[in-house]
Structures are given as structure tokens and as C-alpha cells.
Protein backbone atom coordinates (compact mmCIF):
# COMPACT_ATOMS: atom_id res chain seq x y z
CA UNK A 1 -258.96 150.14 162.99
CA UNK A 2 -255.42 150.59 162.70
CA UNK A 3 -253.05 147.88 164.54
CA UNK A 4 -256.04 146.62 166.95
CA UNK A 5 -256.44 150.52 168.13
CA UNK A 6 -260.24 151.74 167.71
CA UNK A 7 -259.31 155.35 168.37
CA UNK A 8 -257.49 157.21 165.36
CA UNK A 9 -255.89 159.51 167.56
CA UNK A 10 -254.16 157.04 168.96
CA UNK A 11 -253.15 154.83 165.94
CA UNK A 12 -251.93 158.72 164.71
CA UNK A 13 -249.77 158.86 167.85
CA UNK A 14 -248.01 155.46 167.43
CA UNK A 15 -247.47 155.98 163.68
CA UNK A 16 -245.70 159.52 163.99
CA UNK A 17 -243.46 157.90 166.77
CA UNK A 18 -242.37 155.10 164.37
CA UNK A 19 -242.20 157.49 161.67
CA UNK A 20 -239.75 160.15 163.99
CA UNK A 21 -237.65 156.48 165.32
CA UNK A 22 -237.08 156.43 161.38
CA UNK A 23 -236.28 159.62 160.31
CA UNK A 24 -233.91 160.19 163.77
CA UNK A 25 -232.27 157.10 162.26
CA UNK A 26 -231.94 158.34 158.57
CA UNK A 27 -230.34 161.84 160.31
CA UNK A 28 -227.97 159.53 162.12
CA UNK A 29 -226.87 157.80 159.52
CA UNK A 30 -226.34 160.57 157.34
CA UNK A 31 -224.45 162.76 159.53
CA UNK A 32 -222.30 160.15 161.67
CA UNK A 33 -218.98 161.67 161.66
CA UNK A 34 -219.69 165.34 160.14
CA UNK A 35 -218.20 167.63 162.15
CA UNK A 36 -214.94 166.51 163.75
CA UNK A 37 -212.75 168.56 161.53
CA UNK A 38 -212.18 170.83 163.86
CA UNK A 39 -211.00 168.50 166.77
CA UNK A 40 -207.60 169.64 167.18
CA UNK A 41 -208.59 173.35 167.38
CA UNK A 42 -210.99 172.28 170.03
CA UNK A 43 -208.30 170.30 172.24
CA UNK A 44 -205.68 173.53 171.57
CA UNK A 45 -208.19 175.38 173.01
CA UNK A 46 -209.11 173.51 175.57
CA UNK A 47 -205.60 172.95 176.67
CA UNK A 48 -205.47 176.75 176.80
CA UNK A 49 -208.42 177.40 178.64
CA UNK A 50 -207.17 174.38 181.19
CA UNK A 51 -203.98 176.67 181.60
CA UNK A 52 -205.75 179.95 181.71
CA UNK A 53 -207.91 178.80 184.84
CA UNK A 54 -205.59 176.93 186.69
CA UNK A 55 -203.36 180.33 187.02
CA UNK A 56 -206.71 182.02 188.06
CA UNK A 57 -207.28 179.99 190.73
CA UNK A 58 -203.76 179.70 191.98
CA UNK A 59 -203.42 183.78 191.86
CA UNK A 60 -206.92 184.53 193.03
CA UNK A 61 -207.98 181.25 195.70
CA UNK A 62 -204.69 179.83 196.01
CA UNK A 63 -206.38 176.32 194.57
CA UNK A 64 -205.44 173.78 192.36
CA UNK A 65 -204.45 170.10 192.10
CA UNK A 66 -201.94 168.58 190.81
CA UNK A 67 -204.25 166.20 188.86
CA UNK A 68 -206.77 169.03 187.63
């Protein structure tokens, strides 16, 4: 009897879900801020991409908003 639960299966199921709470938390922790090296690329790009598709849409519907 593991934490007032008769059934091992159960008492398995509630231990692997505190045991993958912890190791989400160690991955977490460990990788907090990998990966924003390449945040200005992304923004140039995205800025291009913003471009790109609002001359689409003018050319090909005629669309676009001044705030878009």
C-alpha cells in the first residue's frame, strides 16, 4: 500500500506523474533561455516576410491595412 492506494497500478500511475512534473522541471531549468541567439535573424525575417505579403495582397486582392 503505497500513499493509502491498494491497487499498484495506480500508486505506479501517480508516481510516474510526479516523477515526469520533476524531470519537465529539471528540462526547464536547464534549458531556460537556450536558443534565442538567433532572435534578430528571426525578426529580419519576419519583417521581410511582413513586406513580401503585404505587396501580394495589394497586387493580387487589392487588400491590406494600414495597421497590418
Amino acid at each position: 500500500m503505497v500513499l493509502g492506494i491498494s491497487d499498484p497500478g495506480i500508486s505506479a500511475a501517480y508516481i510516474c506523474c510526479v516523477l515526469a512534473l520533476l524531470l519537465c522541471l529539471v528540462y526547464g531549468v536547464i534549458n531556460w533561455n537556450k536558443g534565442g541567439g538567433d532572435e534578430k535573424e528571426q525578426i529580419s525575417e519576419e519583417s521581410k516576410w511582413h513586406v513580401k505579403e503585404k505587396d501580394m495582397e495589394e497586387k493580387e486582392l487589392g487588400l491590406w491595412d494600414e495597421e497590418g
